[in-house]
C-alpha atoms as a PDB file:
ATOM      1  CA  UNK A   1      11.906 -85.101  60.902  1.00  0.00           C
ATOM      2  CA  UNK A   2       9.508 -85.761  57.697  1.00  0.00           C
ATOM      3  CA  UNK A   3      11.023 -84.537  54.785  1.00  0.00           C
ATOM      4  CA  UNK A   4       7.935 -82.473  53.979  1.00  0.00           C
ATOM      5  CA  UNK A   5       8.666 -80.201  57.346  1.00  0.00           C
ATOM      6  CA  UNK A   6      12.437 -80.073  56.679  1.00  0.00           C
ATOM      7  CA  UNK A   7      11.780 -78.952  53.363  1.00  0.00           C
ATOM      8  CA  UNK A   8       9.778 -76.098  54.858  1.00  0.00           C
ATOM      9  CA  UNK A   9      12.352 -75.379  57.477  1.00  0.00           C
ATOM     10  CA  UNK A  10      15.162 -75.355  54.954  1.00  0.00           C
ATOM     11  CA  UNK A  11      12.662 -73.261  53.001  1.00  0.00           C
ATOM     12  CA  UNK A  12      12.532 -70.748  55.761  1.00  0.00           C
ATOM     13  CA  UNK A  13      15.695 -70.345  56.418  1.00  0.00           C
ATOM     14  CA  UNK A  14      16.719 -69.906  52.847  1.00  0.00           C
ATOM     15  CA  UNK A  15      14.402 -67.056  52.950  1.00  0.00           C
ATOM     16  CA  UNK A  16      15.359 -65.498  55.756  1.00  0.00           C
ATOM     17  CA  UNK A  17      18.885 -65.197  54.739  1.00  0.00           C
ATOM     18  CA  UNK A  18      17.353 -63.834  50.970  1.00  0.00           C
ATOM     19  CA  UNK A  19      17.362 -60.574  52.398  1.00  0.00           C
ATOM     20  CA  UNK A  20      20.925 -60.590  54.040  1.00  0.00           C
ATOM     21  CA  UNK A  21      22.614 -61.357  50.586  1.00  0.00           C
ATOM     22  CA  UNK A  22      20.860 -58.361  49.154  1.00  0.00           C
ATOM     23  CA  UNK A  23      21.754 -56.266  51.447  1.00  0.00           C
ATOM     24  CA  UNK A  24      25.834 -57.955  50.822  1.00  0.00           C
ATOM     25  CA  UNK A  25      25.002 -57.186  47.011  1.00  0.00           C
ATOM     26  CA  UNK A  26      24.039 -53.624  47.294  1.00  0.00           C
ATOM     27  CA  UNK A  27      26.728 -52.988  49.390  1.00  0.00           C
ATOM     28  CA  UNK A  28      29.336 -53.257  46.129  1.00  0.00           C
ATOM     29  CA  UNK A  29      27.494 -50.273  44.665  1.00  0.00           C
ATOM     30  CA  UNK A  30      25.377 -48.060  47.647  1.00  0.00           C
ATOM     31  CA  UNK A  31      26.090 -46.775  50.950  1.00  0.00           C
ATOM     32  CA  UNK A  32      25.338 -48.892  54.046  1.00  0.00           C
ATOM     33  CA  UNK A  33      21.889 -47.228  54.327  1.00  0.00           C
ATOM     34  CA  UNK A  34      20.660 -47.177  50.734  1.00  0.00           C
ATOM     35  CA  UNK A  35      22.074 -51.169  50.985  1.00  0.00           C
ATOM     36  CA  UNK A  36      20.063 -51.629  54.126  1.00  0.00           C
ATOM     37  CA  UNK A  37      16.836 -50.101  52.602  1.00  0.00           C
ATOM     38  CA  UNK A  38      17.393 -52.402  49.126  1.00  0.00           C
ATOM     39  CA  UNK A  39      17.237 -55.468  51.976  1.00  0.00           C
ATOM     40  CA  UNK A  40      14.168 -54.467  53.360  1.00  0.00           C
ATOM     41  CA  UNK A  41      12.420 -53.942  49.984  1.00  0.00           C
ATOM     42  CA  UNK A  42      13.501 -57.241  48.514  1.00  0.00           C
ATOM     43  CA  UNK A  43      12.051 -58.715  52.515  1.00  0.00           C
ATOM     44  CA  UNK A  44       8.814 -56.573  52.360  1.00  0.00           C
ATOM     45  CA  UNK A  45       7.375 -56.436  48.995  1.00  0.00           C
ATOM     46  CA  UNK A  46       4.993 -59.134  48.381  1.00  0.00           C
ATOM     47  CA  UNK A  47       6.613 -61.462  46.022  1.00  0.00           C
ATOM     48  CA  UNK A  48       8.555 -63.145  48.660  1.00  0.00           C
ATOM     49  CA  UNK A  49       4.840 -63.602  50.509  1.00  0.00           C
ATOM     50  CA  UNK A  50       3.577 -64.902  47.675  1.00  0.00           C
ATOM     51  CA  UNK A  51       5.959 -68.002  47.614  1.00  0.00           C
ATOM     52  CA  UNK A  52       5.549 -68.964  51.112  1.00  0.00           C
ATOM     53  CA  UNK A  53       1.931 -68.675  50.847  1.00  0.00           C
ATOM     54  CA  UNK A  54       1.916 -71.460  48.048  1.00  0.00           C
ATOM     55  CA  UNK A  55       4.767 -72.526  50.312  1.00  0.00           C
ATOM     56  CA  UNK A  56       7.276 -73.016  46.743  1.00  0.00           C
ATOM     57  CA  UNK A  57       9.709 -74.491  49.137  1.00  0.00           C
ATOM     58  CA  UNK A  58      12.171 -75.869  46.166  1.00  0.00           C
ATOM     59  CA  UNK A  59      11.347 -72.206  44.753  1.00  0.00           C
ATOM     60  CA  UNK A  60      12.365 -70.650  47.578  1.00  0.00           C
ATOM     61  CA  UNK A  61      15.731 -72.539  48.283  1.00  0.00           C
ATOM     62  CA  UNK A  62      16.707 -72.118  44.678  1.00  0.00           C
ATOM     63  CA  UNK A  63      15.590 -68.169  44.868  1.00  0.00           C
ATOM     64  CA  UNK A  64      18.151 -67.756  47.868  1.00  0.00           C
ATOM     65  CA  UNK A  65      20.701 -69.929  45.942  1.00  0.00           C
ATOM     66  CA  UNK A  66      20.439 -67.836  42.987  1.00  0.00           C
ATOM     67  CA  UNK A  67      21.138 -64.318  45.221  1.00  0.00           C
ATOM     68  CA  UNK A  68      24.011 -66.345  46.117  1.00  0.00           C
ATOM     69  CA  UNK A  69      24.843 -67.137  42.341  1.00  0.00           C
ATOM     70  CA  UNK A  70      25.010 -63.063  41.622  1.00  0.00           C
ATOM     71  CA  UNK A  71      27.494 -62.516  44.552  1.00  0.00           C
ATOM     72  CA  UNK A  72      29.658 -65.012  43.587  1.00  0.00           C
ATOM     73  CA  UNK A  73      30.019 -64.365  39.778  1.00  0.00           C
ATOM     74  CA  UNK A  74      30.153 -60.326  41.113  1.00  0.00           C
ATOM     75  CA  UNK A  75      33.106 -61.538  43.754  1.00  0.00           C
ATOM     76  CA  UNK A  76      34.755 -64.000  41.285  1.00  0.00           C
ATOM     77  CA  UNK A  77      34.794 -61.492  38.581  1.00  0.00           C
ATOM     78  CA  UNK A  78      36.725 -58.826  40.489  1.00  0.00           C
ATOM     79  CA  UNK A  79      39.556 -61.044  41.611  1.00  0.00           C
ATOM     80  CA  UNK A  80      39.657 -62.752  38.046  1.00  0.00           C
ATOM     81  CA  UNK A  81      40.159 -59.150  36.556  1.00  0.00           C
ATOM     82  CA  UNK A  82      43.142 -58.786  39.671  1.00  0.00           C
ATOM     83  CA  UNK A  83      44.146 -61.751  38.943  1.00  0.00           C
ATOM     84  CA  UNK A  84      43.441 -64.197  41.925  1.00  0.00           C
ATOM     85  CA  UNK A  85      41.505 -67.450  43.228  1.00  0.00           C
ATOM     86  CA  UNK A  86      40.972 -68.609  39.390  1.00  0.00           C
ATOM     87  CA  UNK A  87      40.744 -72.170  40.643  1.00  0.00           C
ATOM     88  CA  UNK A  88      38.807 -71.438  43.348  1.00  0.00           C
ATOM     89  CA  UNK A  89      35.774 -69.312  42.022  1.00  0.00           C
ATOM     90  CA  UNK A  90      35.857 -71.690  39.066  1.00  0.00           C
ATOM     91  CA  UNK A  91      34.492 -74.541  41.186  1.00  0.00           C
ATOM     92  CA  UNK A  92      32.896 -72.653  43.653  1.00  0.00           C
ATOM     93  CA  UNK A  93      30.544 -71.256  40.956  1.00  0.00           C
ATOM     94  CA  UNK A  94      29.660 -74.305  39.425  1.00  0.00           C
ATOM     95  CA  UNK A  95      29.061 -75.907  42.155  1.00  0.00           C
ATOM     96  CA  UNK A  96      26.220 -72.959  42.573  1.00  0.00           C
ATOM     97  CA  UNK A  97      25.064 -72.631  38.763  1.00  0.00           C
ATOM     98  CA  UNK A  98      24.713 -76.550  39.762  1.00  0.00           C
ATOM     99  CA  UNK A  99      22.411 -76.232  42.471  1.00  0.00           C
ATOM    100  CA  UNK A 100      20.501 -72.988  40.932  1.00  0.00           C
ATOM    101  CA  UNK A 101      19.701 -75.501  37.554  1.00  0.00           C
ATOM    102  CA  UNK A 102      18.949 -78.384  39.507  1.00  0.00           C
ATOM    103  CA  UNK A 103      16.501 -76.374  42.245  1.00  0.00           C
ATOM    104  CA  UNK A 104      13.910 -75.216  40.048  1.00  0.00           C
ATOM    105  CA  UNK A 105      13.490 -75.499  36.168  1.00  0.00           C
ATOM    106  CA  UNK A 106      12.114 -71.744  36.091  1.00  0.00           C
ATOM    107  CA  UNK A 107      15.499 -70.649  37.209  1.00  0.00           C
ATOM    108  CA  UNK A 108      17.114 -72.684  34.967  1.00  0.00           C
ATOM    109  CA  UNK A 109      15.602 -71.023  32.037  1.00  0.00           C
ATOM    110  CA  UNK A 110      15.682 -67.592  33.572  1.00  0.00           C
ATOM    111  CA  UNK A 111      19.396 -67.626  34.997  1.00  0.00           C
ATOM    112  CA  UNK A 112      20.654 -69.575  31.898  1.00  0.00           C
ATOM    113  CA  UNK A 113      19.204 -66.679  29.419  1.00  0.00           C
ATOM    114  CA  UNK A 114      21.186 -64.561  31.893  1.00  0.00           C
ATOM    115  CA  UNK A 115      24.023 -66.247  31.867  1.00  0.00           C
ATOM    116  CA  UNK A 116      23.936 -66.952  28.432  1.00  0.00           C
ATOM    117  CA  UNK A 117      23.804 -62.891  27.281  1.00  0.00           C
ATOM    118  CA  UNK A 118      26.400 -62.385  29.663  1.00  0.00           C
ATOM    119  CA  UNK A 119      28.978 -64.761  28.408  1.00  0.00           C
ATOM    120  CA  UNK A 120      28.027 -63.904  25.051  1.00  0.00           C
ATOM    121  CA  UNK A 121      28.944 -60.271  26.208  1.00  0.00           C
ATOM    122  CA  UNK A 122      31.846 -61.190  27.626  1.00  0.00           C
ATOM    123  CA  UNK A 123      32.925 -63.266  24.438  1.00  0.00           C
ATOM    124  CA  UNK A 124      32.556 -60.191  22.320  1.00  0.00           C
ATOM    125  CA  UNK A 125      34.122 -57.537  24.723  1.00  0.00           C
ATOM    126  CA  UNK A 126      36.967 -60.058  24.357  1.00  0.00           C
ATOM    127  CA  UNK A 127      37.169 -60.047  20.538  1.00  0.00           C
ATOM    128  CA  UNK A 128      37.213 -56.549  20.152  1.00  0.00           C
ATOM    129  CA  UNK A 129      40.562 -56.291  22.374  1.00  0.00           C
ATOM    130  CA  UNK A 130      39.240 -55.322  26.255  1.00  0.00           C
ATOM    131  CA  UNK A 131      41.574 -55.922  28.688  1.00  0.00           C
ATOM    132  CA  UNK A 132      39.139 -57.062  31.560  1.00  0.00           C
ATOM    133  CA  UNK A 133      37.281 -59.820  28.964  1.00  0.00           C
ATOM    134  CA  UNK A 134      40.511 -61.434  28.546  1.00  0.00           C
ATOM    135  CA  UNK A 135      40.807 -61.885  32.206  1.00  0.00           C
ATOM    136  CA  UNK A 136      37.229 -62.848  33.074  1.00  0.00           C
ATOM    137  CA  UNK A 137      35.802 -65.487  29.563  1.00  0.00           C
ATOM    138  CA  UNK A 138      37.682 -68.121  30.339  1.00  0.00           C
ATOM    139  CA  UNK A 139      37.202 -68.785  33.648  1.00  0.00           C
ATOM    140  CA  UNK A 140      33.537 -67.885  33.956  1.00  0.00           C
ATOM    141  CA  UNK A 141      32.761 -70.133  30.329  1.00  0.00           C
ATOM    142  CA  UNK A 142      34.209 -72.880  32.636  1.00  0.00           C
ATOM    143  CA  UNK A 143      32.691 -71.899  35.331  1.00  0.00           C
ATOM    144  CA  UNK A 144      28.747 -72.483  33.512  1.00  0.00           C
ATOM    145  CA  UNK A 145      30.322 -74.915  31.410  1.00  0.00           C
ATOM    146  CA  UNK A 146      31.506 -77.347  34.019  1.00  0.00           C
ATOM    147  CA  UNK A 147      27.301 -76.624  36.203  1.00  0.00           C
ATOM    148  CA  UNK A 148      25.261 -77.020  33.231  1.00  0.00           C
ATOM    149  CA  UNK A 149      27.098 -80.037  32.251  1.00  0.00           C
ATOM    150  CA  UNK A 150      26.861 -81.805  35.666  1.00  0.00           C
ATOM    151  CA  UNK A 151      22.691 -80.863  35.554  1.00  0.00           C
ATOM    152  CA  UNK A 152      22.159 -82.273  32.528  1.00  0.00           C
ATOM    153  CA  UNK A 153      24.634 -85.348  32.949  1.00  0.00           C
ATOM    154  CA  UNK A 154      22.886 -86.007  36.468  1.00  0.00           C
ATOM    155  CA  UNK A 155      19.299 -85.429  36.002  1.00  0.00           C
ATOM    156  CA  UNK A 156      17.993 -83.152  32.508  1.00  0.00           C
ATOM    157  CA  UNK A 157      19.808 -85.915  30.274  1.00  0.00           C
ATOM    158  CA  UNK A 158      16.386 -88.582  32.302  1.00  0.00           C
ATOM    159  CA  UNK A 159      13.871 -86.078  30.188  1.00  0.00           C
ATOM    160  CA  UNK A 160      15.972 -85.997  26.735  1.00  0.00           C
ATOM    161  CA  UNK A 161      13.434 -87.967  25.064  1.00  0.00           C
ATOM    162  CA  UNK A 162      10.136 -86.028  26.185  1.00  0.00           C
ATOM    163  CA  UNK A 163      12.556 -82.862  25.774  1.00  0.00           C
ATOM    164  CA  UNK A 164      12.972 -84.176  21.971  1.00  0.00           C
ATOM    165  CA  UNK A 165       9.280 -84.891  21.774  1.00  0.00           C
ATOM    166  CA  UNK A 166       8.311 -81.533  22.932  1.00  0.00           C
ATOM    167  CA  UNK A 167      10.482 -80.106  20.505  1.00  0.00           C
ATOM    168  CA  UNK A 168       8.629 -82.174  17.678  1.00  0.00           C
ATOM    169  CA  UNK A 169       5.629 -80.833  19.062  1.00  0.00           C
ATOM    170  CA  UNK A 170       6.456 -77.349  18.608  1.00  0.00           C
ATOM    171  CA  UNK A 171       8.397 -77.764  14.856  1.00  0.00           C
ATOM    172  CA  UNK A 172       4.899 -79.527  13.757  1.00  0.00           C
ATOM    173  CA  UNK A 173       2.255 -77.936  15.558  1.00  0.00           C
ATOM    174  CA  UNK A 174       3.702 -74.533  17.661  1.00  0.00           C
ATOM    175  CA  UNK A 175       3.764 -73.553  21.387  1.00  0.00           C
ATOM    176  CA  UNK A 176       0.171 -74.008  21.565  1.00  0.00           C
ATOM    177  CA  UNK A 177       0.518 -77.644  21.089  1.00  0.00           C
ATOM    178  CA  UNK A 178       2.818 -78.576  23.396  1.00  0.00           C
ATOM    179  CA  UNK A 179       0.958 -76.239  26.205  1.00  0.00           C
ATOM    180  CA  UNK A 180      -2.332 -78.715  24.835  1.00  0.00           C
ATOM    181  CA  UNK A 181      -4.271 -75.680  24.928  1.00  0.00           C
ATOM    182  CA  UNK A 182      -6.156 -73.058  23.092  1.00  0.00           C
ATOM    183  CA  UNK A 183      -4.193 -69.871  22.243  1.00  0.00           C
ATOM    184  CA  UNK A 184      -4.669 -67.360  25.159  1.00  0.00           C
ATOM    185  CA  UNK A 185      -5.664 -63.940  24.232  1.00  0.00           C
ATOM    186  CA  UNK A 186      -3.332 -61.518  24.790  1.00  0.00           C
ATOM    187  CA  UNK A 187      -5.562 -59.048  26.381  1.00  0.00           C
ATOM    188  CA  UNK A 188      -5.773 -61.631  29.237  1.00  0.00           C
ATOM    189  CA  UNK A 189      -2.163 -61.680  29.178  1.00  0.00           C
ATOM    190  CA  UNK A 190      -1.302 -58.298  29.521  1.00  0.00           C
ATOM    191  CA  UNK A 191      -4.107 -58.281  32.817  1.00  0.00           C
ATOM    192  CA  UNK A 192      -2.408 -61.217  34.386  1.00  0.00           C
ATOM    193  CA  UNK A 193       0.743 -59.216  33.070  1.00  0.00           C
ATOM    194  CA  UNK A 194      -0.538 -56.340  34.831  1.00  0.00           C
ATOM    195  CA  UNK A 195      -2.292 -57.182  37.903  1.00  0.00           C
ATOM    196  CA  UNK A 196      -0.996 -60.603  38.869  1.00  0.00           C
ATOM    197  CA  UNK A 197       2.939 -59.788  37.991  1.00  0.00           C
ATOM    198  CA  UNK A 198       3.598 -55.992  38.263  1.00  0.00           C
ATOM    199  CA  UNK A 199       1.517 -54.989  41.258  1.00  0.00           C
ATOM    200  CA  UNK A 200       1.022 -58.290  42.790  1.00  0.00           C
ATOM    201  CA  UNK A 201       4.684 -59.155  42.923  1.00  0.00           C
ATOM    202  CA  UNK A 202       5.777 -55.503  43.864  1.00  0.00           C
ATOM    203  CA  UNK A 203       3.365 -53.363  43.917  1.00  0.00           C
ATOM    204  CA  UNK A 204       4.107 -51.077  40.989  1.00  0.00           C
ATOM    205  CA  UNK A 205       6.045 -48.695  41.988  1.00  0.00           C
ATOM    206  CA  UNK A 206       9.465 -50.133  42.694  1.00  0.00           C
ATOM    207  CA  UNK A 207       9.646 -50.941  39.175  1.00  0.00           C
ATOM    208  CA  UNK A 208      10.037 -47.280  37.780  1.00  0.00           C
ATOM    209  CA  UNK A 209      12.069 -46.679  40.604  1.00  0.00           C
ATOM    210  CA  UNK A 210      14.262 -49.555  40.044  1.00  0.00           C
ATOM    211  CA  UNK A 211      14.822 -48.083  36.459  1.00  0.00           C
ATOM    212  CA  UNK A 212      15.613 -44.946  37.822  1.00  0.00           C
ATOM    213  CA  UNK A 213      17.753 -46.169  40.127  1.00  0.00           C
ATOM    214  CA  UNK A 214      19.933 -48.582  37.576  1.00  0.00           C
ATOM    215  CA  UNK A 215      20.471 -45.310  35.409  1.00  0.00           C
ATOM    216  CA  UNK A 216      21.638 -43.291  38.207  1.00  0.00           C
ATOM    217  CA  UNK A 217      23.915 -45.830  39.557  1.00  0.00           C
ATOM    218  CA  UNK A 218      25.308 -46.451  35.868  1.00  0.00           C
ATOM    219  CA  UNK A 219      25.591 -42.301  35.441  1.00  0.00           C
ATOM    220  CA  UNK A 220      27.224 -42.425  39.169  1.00  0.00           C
ATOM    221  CA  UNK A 221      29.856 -45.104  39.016  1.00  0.00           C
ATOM    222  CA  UNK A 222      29.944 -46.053  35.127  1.00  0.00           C
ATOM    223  CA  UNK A 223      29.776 -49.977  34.032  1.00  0.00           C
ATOM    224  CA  UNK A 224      30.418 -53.086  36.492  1.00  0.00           C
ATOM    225  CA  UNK A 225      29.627 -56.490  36.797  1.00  0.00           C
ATOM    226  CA  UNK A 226      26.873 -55.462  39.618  1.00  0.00           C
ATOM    227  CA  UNK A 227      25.431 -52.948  37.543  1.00  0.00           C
ATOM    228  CA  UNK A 228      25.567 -55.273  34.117  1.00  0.00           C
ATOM    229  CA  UNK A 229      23.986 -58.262  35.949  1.00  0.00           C
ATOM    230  CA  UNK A 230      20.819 -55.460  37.201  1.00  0.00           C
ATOM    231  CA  UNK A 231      20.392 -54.389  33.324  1.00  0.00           C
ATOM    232  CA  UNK A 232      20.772 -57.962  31.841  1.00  0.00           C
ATOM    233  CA  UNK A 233      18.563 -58.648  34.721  1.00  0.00           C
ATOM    234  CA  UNK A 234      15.637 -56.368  33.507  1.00  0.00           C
ATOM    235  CA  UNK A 235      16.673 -57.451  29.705  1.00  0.00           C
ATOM    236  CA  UNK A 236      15.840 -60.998  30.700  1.00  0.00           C
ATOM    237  CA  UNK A 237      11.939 -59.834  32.452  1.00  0.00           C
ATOM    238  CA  UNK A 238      11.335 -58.041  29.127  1.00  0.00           C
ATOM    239  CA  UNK A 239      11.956 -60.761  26.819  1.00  0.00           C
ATOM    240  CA  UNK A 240       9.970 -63.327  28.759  1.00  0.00           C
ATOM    241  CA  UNK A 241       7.317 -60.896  29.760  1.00  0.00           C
ATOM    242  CA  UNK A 242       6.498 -60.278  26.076  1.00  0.00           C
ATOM    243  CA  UNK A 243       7.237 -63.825  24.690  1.00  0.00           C
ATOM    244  CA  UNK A 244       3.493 -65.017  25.596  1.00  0.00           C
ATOM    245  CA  UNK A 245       2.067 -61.910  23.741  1.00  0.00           C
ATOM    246  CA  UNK A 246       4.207 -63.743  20.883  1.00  0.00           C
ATOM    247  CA  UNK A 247       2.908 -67.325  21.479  1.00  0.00           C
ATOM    248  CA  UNK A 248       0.205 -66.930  22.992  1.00  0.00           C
ATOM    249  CA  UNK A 249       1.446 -68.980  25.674  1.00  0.00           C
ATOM    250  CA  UNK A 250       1.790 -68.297  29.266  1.00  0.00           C
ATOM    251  CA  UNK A 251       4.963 -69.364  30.672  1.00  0.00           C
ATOM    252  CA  UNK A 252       6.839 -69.507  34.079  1.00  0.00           C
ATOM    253  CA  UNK A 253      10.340 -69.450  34.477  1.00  0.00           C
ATOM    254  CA  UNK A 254      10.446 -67.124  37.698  1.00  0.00           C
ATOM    255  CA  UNK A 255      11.292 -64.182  35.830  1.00  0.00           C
ATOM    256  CA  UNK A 256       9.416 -61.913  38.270  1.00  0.00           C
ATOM    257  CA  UNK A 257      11.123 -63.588  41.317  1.00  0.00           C
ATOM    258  CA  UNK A 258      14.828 -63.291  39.663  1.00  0.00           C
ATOM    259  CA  UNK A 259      14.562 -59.830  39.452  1.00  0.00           C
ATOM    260  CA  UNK A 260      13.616 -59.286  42.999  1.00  0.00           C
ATOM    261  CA  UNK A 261      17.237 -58.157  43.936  1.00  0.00           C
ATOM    262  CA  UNK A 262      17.733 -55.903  41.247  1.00  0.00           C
ATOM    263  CA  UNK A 263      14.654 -54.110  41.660  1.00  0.00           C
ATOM    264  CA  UNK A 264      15.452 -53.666  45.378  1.00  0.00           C
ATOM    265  CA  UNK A 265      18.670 -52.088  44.709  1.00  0.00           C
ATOM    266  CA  UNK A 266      17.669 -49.546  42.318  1.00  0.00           C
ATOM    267  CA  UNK A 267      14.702 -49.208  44.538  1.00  0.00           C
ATOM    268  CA  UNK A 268      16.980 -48.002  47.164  1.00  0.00           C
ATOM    269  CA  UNK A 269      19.247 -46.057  44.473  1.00  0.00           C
ATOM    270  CA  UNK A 270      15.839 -43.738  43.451  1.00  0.00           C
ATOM    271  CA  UNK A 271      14.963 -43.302  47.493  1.00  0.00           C
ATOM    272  CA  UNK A 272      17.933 -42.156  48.454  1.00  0.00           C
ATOM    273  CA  UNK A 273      18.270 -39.858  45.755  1.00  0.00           C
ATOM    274  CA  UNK A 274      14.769 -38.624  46.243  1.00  0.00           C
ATOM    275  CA  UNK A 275      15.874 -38.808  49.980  1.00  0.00           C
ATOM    276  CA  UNK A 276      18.124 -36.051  49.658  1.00  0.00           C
ATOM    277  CA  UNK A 277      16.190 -33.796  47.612  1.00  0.00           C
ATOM    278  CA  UNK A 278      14.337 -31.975  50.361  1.00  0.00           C
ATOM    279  CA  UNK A 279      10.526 -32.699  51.944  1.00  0.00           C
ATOM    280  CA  UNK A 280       8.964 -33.339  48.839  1.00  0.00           C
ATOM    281  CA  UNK A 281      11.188 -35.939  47.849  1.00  0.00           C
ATOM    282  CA  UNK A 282      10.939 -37.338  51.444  1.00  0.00           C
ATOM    283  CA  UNK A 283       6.745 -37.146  51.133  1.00  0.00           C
ATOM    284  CA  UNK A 284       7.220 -39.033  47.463  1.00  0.00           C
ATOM    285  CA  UNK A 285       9.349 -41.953  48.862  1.00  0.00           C
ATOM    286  CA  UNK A 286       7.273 -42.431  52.321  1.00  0.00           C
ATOM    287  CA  UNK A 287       4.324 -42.174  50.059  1.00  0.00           C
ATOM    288  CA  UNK A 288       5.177 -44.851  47.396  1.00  0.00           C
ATOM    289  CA  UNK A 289       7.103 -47.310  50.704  1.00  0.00           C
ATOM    290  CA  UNK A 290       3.515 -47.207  52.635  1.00  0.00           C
ATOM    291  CA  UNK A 291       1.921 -48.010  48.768  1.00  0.00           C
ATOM    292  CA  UNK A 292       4.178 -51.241  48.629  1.00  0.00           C
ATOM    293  CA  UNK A 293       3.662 -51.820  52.157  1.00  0.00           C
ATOM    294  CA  UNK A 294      -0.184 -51.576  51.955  1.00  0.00           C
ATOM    295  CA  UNK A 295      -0.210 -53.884  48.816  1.00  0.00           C
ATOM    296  CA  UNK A 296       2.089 -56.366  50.732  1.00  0.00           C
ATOM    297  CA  UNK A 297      -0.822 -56.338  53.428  1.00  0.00           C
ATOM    298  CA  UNK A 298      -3.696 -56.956  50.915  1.00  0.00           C
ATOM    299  CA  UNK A 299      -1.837 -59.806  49.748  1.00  0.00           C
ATOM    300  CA  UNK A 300      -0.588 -61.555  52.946  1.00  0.00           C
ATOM    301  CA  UNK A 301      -3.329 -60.712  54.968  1.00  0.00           C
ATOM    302  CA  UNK A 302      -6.593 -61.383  52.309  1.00  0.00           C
ATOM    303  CA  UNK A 303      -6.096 -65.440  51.468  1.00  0.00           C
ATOM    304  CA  UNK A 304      -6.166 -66.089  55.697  1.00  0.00           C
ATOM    305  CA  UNK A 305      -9.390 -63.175  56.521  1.00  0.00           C
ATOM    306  CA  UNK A 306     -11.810 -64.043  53.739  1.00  0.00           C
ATOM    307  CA  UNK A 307     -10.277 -66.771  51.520  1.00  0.00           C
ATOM    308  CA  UNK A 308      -9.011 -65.282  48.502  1.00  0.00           C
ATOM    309  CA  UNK A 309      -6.115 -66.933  46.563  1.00  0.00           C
ATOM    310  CA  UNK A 310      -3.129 -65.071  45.854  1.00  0.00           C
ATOM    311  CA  UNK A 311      -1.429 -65.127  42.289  1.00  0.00           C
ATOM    312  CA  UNK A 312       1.012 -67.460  41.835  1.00  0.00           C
ATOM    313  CA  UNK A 313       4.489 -66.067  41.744  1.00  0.00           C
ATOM    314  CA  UNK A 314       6.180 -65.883  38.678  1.00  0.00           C
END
């Protein structure tokens, strides 16, 4: 087989098992049918279409990796805080921080701001006396420690010196200069912002919902690591959603795509509330599903009828 075509089939199946994970995910904070609806909104919104239509095939293997990144720091963090498989979740996560930093360099930057508020979290949870930060620091410091260290040993530390020049670049002459481009103006930022990112990844809606959701679940069942990864999740969007309106520089480390999970499950978390709130909840969450679906549609079906590119996924 040419490595083009098993790249593509490894692609495919990477995405087809995207949706199974989520639904594994959800299942440590929803019901089996709230968890089943979060999988098909992470399968059917259209920022999953839009990487196979620019067929992102690295993208899309990391993207799956990464879903399996979250379930293993949510798995290995509840039997570190009981106490078992230290060893065992050590190496199994960086061996997948590993292959999430050397897949794609967007979800290096994106998962390693993640990572890096959530060990910093951890770190000071620790400090002030918790209980549960004693048990979980150590091993999940390693953990990151031991995958970033093996990325950058194995393949980053080949870019050091244009990494180094970069950063000369930017100390002498700002963002602009390294991106060898004009400042972009941030009203064409927020559109791209706007139109490209929040409708064309998801169609709009799920986003409120997903912050809906996140605060019920957190009002619900109080703080865990599933819930903390969904917040730090949407903490990481923000900051690089506004960075360009700082810089003026558009950037692209997936940060759309890395919250697809966490905007599915508190997707699901809103619906089912809304669910069980009588008919007019029911007509407000078939409503906004057939609005997602629709602008799935337009987005899949307009590049093959008449031509049109899609956005590029970000």
């Amino acid at each position: 087989i040419a490595p083009p075509l098993l790249l593509q089939i490894g692609a495919a199946l990477a995405d087809s098992l995207g949706a199974l994970i989520v639904y594994v995910i959800a299942r440590r904070v929803l019901p089996p049918r709230p968890a089943l609806l979060a999988a098909a909104i992470y399968a059917f919104t259209a920022a999953t279409y839009l990487t196979t239509w620019w067929s992102f095939d690295t993208h899309i293997i990391t993207q799956s990796l990464y879903l399996l990144f979250i379930w293993g720091i949510i798995r290995a963090w509840e039997d570190w805080r009981a106490g078992q498989y230290r060893r065992e979740w050590i190496a199994g996560l960086a061996a997948l921080s590993a292959m999430v930093f050397l897949g794609h360099f967007g979800f290096l930057i994106s998962s390693g701001t993640l990572l890096g508020l959530l060990i910093a979290i951890v770190w000071i949870a620790r400090g002030l006396g918790l209980q549960w930060a004693r048990a979980v620091s150590g091993p999940l410091t390693l953990a990151i420690g031991i995958g970033a260290l093996f990325a950058i040993i194995f393949f980053y530390s080949a870019y050091l010196s244009m990494f180094l020049a970069q950063l000369d670049t930017a100390r002498t002459g700002g963002l602009t200069a390294v991106a060898g481009r004009a400042p972009i103006n941030r009203e064409a930022l927020w559109n791209n912002l706007w139109q490209a990112g929040l409708i064309a990844h998801y169609g709009l809606l799920p986003i409120p919902f997903a912050l809906i959701g996140l605060w019920l679940l957190l009002r619900r069942q109080g703080w865990q690591i599933t819930i903390g990864l969904m917040g730090l999740s949407f903490v990481v969007a923000i900051i690089f959603a506004t960075l360009p309106f700082i810089t003026q520089v558009s950037n692209s480390p997936r940060y759309l795509m890395a919250l697809g999970w966490a905007i599915a499950i508190g997707t699901a978390a809103t619906c089912d509330t809304l669910w069980q709130r009588g008919w007019v909840g029911r007509i407000n969450v078939i409503g906004a599903g057939l609005f997602v679906l629709f602008n799935t549609c337009w987005y899949w079906l307009t590049p093959m009828l008449w031509r049109v590119r899609p956005p590029e996924p970000f």
